[in-house]
Protein backbone atom coordinates (compact mmCIF):
# COMPACT_ATOMS: atom_id res chain seq x y z
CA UNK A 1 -53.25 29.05 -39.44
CA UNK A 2 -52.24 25.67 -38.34
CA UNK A 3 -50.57 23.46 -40.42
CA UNK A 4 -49.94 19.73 -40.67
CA UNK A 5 -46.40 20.09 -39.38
CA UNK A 6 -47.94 22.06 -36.59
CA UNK A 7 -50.65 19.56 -35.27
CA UNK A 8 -47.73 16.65 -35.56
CA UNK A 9 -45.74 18.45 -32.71
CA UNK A 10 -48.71 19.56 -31.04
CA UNK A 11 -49.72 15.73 -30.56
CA UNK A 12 -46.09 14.83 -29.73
CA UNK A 13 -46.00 17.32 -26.81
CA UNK A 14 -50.03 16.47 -25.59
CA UNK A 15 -48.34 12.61 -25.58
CA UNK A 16 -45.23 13.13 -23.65
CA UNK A 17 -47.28 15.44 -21.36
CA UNK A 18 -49.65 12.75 -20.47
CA UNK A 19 -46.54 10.37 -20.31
CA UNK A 20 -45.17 12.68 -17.57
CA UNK A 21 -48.37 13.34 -15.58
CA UNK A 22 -48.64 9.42 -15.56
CA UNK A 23 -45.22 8.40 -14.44
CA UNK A 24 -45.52 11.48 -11.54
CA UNK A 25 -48.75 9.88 -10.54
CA UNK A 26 -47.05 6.87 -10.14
CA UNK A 27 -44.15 8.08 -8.54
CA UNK A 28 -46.40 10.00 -5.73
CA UNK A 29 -48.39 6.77 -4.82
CA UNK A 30 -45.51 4.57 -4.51
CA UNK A 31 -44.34 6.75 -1.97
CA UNK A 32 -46.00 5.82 1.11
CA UNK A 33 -43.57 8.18 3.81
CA UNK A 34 -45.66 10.78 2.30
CA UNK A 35 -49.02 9.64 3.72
CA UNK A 36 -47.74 9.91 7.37
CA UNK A 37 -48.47 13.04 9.01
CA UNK A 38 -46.88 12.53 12.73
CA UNK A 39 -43.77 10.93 13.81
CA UNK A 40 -42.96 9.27 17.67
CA UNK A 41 -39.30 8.93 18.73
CA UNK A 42 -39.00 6.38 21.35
CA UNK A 43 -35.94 5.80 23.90
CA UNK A 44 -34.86 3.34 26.49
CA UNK A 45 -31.73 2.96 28.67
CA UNK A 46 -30.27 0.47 30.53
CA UNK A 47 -26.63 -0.63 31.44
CA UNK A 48 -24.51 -3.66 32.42
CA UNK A 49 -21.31 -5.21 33.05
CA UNK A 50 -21.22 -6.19 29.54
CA UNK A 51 -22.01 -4.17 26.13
CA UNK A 52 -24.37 -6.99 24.48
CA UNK A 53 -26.48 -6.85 28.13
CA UNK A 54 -26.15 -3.46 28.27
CA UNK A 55 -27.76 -3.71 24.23
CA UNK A 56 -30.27 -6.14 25.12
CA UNK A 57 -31.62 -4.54 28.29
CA UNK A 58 -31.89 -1.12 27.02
CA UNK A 59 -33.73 -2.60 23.85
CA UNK A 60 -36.19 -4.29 26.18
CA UNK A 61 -36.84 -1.01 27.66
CA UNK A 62 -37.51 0.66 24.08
CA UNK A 63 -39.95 -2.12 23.68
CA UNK A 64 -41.64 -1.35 26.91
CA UNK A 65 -41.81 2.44 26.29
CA UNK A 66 -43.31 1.04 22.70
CA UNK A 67 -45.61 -0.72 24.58
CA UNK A 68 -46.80 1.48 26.81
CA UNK A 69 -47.49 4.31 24.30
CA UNK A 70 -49.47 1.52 21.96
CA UNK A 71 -51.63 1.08 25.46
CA UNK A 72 -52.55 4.58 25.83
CA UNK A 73 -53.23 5.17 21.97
CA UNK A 74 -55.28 1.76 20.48
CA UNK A 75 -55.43 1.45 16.88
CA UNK A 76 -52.26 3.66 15.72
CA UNK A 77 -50.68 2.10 13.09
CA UNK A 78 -47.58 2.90 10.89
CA UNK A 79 -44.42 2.21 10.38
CA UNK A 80 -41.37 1.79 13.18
CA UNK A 81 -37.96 2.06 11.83
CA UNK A 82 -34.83 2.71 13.81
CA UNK A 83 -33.57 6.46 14.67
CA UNK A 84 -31.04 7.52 16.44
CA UNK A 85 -31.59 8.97 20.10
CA UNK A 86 -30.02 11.52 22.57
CA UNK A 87 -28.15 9.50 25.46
CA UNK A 88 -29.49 9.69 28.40
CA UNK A 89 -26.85 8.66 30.69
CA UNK A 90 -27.46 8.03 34.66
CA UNK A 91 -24.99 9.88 36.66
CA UNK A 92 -24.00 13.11 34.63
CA UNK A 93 -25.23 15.35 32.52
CA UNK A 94 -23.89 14.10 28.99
CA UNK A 95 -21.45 11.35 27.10
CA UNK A 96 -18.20 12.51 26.37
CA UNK A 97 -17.26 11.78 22.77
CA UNK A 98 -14.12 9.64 23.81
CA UNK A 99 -16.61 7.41 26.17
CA UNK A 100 -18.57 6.38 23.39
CA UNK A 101 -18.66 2.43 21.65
CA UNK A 102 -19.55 1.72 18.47
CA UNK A 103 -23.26 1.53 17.90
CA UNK A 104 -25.44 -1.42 17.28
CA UNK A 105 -28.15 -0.34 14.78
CA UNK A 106 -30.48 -2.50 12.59
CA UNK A 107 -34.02 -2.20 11.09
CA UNK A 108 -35.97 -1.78 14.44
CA UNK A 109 -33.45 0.21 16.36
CA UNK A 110 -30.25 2.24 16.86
CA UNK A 111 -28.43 1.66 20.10
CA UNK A 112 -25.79 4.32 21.26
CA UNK A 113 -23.77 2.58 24.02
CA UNK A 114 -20.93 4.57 25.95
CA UNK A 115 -18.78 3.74 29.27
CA UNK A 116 -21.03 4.52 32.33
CA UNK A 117 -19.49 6.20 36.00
CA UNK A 118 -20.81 2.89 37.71
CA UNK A 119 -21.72 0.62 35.25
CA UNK A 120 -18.94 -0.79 32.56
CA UNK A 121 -21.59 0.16 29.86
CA UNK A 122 -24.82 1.77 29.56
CA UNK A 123 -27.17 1.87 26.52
CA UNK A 124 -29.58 4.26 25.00
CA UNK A 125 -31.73 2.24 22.02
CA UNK A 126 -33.77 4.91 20.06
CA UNK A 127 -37.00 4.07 17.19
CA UNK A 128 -39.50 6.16 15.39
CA UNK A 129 -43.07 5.44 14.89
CA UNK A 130 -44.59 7.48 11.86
CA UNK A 131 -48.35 7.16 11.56
């Protein structure tokens, strides 16, 4: 037997319920990371004598590796962000921890930048496509 106390707080519930579903509905289209389903890491390296050549050059080769991918795959869009990438130094195997510089990272890349065997500095700038 239902009472009027009873259909009162059966209301109240239906309302916030719909309150909730509506403010998660929200919540899940404002979120557009969700809608990518694949994600592209990107790398170039370069080096020079000095760390902000050794930045610039190696981010001209992440835009040229950018590049090149956009070439072989027309029409991809999405959303490039900066993300940080595995060194890939020239004459040995891996970076030491105590040869590393501090990093240069912004919006559209993350540069890891270390003392080189040959070079005073070499570069590795990293990014992220996700489409």
């Amino acid at each position: 037997m239902h009472t009027a106390r009873t259909k009162r707080v059966s209301n109240r519930v239906l309302a916030m319920a719909s309150a909730i579903m509506v403010v998660a509905a929200a919540a899940c289209s404002a979120t557009p990371a969700a809608a990518f389903s694949e994600c592209v890491m990107f790398s170039g390296t370069a080096d020079g004598i000095v760390k902000p050549e050794a930045v610039d050059d190696s981010r001209g080769a992440l835009q040229e590796a950018i590049g090149e991918w956009r070439t072989e795959h027309p029409g991809v869009t999405g959303v490039m962000s900066a993300a940080k990438p595995k060194p890939k130094p020239y004459w040995r195997s891996g970076v030491r921890d105590d040869l590393y510089v501090s990093p240069v990272v912004d919006r559209q890349a993350y540069t890891l930048c270390w003392h080189g065997v040959v070079s005073p500095y070499v570069c590795t700038s990293g990014a992220r496509l996700c489409h």
